[in-house]
C-alpha atoms as a PDB file:
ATOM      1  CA  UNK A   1     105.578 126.683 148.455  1.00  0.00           C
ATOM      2  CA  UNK A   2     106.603 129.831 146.710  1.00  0.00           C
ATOM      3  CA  UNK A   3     109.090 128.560 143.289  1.00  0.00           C
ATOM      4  CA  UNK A   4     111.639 131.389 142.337  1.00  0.00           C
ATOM      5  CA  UNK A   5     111.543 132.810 138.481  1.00  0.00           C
ATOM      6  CA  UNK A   6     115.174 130.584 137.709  1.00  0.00           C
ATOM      7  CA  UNK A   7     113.159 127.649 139.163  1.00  0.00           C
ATOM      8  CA  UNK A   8     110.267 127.962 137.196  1.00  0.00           C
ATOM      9  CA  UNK A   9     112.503 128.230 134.229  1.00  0.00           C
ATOM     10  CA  UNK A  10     114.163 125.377 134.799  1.00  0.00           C
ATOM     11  CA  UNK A  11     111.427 123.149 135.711  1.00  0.00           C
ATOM     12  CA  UNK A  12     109.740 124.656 132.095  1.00  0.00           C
ATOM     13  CA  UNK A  13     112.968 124.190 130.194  1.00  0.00           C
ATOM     14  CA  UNK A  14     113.334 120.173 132.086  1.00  0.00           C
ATOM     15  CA  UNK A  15     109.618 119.680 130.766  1.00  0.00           C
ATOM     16  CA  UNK A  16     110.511 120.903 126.792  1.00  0.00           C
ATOM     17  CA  UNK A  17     113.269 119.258 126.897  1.00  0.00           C
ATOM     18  CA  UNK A  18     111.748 115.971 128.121  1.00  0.00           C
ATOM     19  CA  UNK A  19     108.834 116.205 125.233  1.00  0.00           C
ATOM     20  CA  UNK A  20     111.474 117.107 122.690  1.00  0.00           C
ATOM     21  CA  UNK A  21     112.925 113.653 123.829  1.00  0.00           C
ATOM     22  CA  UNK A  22     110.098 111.493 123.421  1.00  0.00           C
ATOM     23  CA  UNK A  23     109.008 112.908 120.131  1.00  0.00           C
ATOM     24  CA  UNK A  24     112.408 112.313 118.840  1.00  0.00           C
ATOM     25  CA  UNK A  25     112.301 108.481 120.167  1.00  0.00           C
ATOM     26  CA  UNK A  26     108.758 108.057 119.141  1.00  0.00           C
ATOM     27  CA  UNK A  27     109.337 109.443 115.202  1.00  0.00           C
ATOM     28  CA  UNK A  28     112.682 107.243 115.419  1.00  0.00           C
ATOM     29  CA  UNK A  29     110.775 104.169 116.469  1.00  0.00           C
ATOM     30  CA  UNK A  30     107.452 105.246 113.613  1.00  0.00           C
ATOM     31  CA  UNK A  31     110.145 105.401 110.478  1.00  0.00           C
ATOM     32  CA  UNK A  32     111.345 101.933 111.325  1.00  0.00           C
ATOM     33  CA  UNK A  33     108.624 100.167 111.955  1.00  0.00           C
ATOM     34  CA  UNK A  34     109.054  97.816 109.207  1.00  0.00           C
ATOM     35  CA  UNK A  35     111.928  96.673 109.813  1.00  0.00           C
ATOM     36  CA  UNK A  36     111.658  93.427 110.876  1.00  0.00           C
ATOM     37  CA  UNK A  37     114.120  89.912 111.511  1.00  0.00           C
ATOM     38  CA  UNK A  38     113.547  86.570 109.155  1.00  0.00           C
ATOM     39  CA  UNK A  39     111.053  85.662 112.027  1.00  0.00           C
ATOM     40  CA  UNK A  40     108.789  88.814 112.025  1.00  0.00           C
ATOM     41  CA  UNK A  41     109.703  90.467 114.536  1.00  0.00           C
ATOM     42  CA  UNK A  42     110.321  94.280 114.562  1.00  0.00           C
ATOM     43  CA  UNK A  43     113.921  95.055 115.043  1.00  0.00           C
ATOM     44  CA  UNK A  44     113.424  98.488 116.785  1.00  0.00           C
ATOM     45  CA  UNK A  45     111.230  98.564 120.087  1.00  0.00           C
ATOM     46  CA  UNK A  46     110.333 101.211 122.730  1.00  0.00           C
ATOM     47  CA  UNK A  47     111.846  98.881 125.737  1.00  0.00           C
ATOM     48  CA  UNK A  48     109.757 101.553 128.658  1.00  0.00           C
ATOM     49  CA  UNK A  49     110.765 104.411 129.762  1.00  0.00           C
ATOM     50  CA  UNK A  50     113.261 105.931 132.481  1.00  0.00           C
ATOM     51  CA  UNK A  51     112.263 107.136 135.837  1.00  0.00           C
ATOM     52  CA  UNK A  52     111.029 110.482 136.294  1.00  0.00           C
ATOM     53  CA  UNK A  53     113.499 112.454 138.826  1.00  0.00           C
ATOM     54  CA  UNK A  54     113.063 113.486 142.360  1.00  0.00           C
END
């Protein structure tokens, strides 16, 4: 399978975009990890991830 140059881009632009993403969540989630309820518990949690797309 031969990708054109605009699909290539787009495919490299979906993947920067993506890690952009999760960088973002994961230094969201890092700066409040202490924040926790009266019980403990941490009040901000990664809860998975999405599906990748077809």
């Amino acid at each position: 399978m031969c990708l054109t140059l605009d699909e290539i881009c787009r495919e490299g632009a979906r993947r920067m975009s993506a890690a952009a993403l999760e960088a973002e969540v994961d230094e969201y989630i890092t700066n409040l990890v202490d924040r926790v309820d009266d019980e403990g518990r941490r009040l901000v949690v990664r809860n998975g991830h999405a599906r990748p797309a077809p």
